[in-house]
N, C-alpha and C. Protein backbone atom coordinates (compact mmCIF):
# COMPACT_ATOMS: atom_id res chain seq x y z
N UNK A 1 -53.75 -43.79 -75.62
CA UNK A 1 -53.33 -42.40 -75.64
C UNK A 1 -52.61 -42.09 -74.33
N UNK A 2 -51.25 -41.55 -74.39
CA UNK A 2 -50.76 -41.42 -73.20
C UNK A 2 -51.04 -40.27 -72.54
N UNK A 3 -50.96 -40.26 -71.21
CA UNK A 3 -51.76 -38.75 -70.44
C UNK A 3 -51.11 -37.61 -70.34
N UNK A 4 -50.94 -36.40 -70.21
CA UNK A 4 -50.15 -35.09 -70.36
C UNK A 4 -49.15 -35.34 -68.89
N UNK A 5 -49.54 -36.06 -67.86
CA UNK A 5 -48.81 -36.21 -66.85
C UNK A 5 -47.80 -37.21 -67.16
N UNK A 6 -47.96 -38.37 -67.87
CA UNK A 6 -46.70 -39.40 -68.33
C UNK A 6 -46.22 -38.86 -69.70
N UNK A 7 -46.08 -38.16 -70.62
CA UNK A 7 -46.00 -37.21 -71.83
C UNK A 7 -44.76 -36.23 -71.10
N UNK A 8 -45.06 -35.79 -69.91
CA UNK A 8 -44.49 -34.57 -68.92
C UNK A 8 -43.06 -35.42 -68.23
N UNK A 9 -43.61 -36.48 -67.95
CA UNK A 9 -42.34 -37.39 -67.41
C UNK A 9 -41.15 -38.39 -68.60
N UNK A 10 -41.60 -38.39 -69.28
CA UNK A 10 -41.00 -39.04 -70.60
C UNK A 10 -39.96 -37.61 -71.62
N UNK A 11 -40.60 -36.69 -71.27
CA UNK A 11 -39.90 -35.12 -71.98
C UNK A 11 -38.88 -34.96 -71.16
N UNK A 12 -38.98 -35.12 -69.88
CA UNK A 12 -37.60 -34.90 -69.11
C UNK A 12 -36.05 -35.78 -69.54
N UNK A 13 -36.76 -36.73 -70.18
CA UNK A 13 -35.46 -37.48 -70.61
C UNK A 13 -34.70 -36.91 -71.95
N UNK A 14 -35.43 -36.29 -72.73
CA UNK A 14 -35.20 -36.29 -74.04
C UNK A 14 -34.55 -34.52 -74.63
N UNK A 15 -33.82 -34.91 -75.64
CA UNK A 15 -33.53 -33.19 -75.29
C UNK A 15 -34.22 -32.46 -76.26
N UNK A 16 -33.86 -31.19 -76.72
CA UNK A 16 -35.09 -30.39 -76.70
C UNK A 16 -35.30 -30.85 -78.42
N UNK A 17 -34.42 -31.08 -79.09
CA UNK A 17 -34.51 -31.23 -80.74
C UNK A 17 -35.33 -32.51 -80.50
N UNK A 18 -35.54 -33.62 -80.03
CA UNK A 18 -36.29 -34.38 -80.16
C UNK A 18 -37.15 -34.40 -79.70
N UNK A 19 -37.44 -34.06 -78.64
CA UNK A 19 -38.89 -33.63 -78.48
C UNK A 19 -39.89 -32.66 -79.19
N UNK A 20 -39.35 -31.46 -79.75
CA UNK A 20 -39.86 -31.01 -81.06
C UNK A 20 -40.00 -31.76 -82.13
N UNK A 21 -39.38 -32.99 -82.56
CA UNK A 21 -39.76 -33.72 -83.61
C UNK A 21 -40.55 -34.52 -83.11
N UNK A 22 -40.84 -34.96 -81.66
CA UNK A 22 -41.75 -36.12 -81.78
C UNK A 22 -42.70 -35.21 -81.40
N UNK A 23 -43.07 -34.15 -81.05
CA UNK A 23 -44.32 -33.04 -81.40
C UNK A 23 -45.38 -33.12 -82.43
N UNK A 24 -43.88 -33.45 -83.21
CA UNK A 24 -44.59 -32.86 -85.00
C UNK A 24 -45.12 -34.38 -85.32
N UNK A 25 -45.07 -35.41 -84.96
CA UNK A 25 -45.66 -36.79 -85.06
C UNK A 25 -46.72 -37.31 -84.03
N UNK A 26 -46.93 -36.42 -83.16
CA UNK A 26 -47.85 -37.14 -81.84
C UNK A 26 -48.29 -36.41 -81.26
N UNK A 27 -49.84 -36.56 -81.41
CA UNK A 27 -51.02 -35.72 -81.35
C UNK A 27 -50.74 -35.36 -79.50
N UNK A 28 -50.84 -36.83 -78.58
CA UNK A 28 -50.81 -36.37 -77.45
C UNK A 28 -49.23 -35.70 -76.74
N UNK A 29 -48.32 -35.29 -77.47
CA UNK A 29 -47.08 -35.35 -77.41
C UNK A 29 -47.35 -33.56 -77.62
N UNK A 30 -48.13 -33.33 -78.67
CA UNK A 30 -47.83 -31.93 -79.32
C UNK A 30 -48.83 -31.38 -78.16
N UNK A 31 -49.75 -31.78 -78.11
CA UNK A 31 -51.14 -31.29 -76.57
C UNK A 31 -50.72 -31.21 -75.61
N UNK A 32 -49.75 -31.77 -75.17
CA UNK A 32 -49.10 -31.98 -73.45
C UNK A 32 -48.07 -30.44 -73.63
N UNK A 33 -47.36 -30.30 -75.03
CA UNK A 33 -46.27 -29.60 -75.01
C UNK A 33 -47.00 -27.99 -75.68
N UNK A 34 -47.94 -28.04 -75.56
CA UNK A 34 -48.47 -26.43 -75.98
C UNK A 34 -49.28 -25.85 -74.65
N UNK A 35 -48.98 -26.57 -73.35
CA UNK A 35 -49.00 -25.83 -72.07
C UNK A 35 -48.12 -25.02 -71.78
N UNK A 36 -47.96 -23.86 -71.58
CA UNK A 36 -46.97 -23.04 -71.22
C UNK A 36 -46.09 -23.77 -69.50
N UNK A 37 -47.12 -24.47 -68.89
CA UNK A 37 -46.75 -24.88 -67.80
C UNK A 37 -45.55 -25.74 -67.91
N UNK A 38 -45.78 -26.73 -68.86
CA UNK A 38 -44.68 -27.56 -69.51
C UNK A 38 -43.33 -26.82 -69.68
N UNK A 39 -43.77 -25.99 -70.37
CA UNK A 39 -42.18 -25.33 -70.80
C UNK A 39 -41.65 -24.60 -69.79
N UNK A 40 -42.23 -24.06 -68.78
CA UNK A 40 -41.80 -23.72 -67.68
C UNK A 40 -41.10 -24.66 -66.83
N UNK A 41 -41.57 -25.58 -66.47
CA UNK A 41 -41.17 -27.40 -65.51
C UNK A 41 -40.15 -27.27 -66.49
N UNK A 42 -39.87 -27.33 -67.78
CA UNK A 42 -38.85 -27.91 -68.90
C UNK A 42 -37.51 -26.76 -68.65
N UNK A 43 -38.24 -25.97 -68.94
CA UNK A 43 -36.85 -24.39 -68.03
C UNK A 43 -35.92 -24.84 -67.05
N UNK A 44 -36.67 -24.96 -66.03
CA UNK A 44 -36.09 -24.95 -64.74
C UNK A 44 -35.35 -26.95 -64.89
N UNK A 45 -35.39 -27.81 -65.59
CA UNK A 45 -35.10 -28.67 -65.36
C UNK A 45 -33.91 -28.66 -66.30
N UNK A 46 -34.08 -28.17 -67.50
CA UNK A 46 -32.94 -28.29 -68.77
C UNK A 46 -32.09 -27.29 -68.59
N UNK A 47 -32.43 -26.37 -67.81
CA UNK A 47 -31.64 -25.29 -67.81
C UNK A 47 -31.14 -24.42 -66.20
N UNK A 48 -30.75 -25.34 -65.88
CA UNK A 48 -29.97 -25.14 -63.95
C UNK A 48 -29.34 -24.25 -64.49
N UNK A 49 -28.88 -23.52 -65.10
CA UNK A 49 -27.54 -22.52 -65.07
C UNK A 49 -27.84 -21.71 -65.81
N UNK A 50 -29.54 -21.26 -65.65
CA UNK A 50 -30.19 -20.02 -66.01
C UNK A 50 -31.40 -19.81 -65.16
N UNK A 51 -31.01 -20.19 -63.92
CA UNK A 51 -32.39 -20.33 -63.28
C UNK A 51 -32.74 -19.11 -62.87
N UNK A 52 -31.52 -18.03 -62.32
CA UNK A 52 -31.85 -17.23 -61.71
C UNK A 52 -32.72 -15.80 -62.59
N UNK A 53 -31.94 -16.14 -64.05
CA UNK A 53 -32.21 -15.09 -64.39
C UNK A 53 -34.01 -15.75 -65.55
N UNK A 54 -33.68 -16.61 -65.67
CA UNK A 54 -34.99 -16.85 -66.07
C UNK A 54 -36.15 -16.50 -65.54
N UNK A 55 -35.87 -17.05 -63.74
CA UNK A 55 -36.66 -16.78 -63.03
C UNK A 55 -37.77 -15.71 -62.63
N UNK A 56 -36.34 -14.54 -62.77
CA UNK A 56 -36.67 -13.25 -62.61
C UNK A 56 -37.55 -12.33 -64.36
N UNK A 57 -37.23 -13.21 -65.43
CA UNK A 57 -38.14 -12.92 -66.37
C UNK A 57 -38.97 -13.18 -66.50
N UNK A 58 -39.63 -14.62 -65.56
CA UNK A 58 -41.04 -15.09 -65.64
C UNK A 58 -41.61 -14.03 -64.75
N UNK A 59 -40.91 -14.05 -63.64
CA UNK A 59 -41.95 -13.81 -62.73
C UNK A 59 -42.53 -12.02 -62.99
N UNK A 60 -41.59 -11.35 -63.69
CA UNK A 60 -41.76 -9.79 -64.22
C UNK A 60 -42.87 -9.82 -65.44
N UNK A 61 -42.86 -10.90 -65.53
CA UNK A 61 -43.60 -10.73 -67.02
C UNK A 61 -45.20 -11.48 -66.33
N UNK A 62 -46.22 -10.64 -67.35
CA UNK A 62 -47.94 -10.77 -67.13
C UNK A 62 -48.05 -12.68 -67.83
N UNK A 63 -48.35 -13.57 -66.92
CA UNK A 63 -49.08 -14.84 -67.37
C UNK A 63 -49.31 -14.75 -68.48
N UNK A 64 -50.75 -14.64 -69.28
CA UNK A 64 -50.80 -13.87 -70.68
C UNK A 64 -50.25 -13.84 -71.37
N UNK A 65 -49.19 -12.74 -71.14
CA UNK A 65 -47.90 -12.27 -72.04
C UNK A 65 -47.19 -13.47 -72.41
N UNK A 66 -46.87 -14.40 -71.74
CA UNK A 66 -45.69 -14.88 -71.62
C UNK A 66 -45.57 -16.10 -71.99
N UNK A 67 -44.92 -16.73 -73.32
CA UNK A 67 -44.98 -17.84 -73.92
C UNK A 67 -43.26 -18.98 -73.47
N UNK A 68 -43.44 -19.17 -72.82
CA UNK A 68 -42.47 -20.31 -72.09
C UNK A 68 -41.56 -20.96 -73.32
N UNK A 69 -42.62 -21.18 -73.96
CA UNK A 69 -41.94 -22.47 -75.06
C UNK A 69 -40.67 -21.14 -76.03
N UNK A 70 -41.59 -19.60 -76.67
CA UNK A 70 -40.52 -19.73 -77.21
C UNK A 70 -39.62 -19.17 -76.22
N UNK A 71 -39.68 -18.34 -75.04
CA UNK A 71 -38.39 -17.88 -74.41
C UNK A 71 -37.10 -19.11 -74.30
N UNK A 72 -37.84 -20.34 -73.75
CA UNK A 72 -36.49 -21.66 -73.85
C UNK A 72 -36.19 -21.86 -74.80
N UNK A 73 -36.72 -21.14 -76.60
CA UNK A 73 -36.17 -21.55 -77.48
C UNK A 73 -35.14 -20.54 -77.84
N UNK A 74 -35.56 -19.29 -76.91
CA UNK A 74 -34.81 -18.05 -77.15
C UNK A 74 -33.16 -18.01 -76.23
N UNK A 75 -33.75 -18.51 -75.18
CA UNK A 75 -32.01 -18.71 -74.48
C UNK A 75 -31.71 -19.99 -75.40
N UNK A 76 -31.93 -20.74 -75.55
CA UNK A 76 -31.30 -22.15 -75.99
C UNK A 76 -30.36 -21.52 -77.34
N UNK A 77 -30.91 -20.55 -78.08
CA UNK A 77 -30.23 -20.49 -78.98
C UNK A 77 -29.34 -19.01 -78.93
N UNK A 78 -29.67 -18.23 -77.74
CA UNK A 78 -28.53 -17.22 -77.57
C UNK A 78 -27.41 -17.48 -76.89
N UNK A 79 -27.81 -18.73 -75.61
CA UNK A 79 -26.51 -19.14 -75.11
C UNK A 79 -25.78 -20.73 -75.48
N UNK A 80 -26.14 -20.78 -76.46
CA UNK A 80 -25.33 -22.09 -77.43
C UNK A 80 -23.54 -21.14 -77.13
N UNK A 81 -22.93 -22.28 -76.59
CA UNK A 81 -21.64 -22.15 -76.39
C UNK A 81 -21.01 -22.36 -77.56
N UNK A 82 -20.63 -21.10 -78.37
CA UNK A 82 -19.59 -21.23 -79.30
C UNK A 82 -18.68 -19.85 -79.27
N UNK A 83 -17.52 -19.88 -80.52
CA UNK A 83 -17.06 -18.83 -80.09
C UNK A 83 -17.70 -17.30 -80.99
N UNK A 84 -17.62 -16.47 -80.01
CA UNK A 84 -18.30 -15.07 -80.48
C UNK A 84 -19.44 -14.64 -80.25
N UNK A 85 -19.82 -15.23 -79.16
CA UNK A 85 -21.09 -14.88 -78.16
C UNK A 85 -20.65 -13.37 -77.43
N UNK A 86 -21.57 -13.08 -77.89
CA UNK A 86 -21.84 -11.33 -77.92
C UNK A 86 -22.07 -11.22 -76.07
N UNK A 87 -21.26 -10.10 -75.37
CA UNK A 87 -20.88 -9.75 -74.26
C UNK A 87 -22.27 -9.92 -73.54
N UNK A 88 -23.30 -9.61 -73.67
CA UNK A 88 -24.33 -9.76 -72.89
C UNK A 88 -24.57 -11.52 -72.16
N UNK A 89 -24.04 -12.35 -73.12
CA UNK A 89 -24.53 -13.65 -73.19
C UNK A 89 -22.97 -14.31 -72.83
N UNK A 90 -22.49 -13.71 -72.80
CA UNK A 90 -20.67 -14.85 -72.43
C UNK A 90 -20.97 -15.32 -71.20
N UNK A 91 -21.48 -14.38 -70.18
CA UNK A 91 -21.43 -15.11 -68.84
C UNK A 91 -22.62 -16.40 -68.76
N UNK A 92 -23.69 -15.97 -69.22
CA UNK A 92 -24.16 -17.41 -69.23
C UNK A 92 -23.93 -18.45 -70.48
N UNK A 93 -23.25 -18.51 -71.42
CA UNK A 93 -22.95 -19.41 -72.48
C UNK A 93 -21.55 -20.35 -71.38
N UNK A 94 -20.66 -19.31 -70.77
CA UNK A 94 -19.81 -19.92 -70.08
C UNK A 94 -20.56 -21.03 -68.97
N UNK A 95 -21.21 -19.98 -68.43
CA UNK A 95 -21.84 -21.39 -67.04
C UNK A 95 -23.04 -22.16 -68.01
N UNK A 96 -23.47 -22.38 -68.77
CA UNK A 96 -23.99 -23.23 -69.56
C UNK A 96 -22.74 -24.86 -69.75
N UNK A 97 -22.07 -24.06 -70.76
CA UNK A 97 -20.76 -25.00 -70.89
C UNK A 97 -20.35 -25.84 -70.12
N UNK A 98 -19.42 -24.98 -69.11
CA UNK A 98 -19.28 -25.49 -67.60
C UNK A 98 -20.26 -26.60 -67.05
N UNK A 99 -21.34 -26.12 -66.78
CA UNK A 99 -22.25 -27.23 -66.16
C UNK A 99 -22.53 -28.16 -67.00
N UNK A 100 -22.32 -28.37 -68.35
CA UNK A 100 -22.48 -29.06 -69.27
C UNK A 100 -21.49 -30.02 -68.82
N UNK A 101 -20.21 -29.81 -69.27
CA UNK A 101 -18.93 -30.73 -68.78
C UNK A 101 -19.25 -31.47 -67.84
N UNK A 102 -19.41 -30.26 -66.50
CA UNK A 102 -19.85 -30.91 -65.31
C UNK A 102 -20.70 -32.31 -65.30
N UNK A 103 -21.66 -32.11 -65.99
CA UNK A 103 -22.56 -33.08 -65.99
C UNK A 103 -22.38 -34.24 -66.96
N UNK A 104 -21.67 -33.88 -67.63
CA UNK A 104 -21.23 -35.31 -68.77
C UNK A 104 -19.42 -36.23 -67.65
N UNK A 105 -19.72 -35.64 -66.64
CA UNK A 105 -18.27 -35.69 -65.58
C UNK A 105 -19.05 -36.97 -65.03
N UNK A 106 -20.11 -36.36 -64.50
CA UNK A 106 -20.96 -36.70 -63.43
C UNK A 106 -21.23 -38.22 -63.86
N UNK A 107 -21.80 -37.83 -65.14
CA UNK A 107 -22.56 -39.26 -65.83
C UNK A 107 -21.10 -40.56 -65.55
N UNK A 108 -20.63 -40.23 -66.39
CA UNK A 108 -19.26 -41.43 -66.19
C UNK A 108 -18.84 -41.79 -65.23
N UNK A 109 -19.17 -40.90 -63.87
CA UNK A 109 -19.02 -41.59 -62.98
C UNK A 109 -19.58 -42.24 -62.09
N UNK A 110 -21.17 -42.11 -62.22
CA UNK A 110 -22.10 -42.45 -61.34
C UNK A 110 -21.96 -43.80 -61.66
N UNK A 111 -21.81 -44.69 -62.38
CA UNK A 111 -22.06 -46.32 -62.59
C UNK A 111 -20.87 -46.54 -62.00
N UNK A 112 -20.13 -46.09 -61.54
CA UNK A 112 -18.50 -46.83 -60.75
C UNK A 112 -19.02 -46.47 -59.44
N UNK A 113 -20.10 -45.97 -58.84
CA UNK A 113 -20.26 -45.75 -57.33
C UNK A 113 -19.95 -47.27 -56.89
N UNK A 114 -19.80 -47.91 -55.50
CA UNK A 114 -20.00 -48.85 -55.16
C UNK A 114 -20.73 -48.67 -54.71
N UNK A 115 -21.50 -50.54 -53.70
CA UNK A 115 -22.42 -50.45 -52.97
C UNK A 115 -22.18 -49.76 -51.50
């Protein structure tokens, strides 16, 4: 049985649709991922280019209250970059995008670094 701490390090790789499916197949997979703590670490790692304002919704909002998993399911699917994203959400669907590119930039080039 793998531990909620290697469960926690193995989720960072994977993106969010598959890790919801391997949820739905794996007992210690679905236990590690119904910590709110998780989805918080998962926020701030999947989502650099909502940090600020995320930030400021966790921290306003009562512990208790506040379910991590679905709010990242709630931006994930208001700032999906397509066209006709409603004025509230353009500015971050744009820097979503953006850093998206950015980072698929990044990837292709990191294996040509030299020594």
């Amino acid at each position: 049985m793998l531990s909620k701490e290697l469960v926690w390090q193995i989720a960072c790789y994977l993106p969010v649709k598959a890790l919801l499916a391997l949820s739905t197949v794996s007992w210690p997979v679905l236990n590690a991922t119904r910590d709110s703590g998780f989805w918080k670490t998962f926020i701030y790692n999947d989502m650099p280019w909502a940090a600020r304002e995320l930030q400021q919704i966790i921290n306003d909002a009562q512990p208790q209250e506040l379910d991590c998993k679905a709010l990242y399911l709630w931006f994930e699917r208001m700032t999906i970059p397509q066209y006709g994203v409603g004025a509230p959400w353009m500015g971050l669907a744009n820097r979503r995008r953006i850093l998206d590119a950015c980072q698929n930039l990044a990837d292709l080039y990191k294996p040509r670094e030299g020594p």
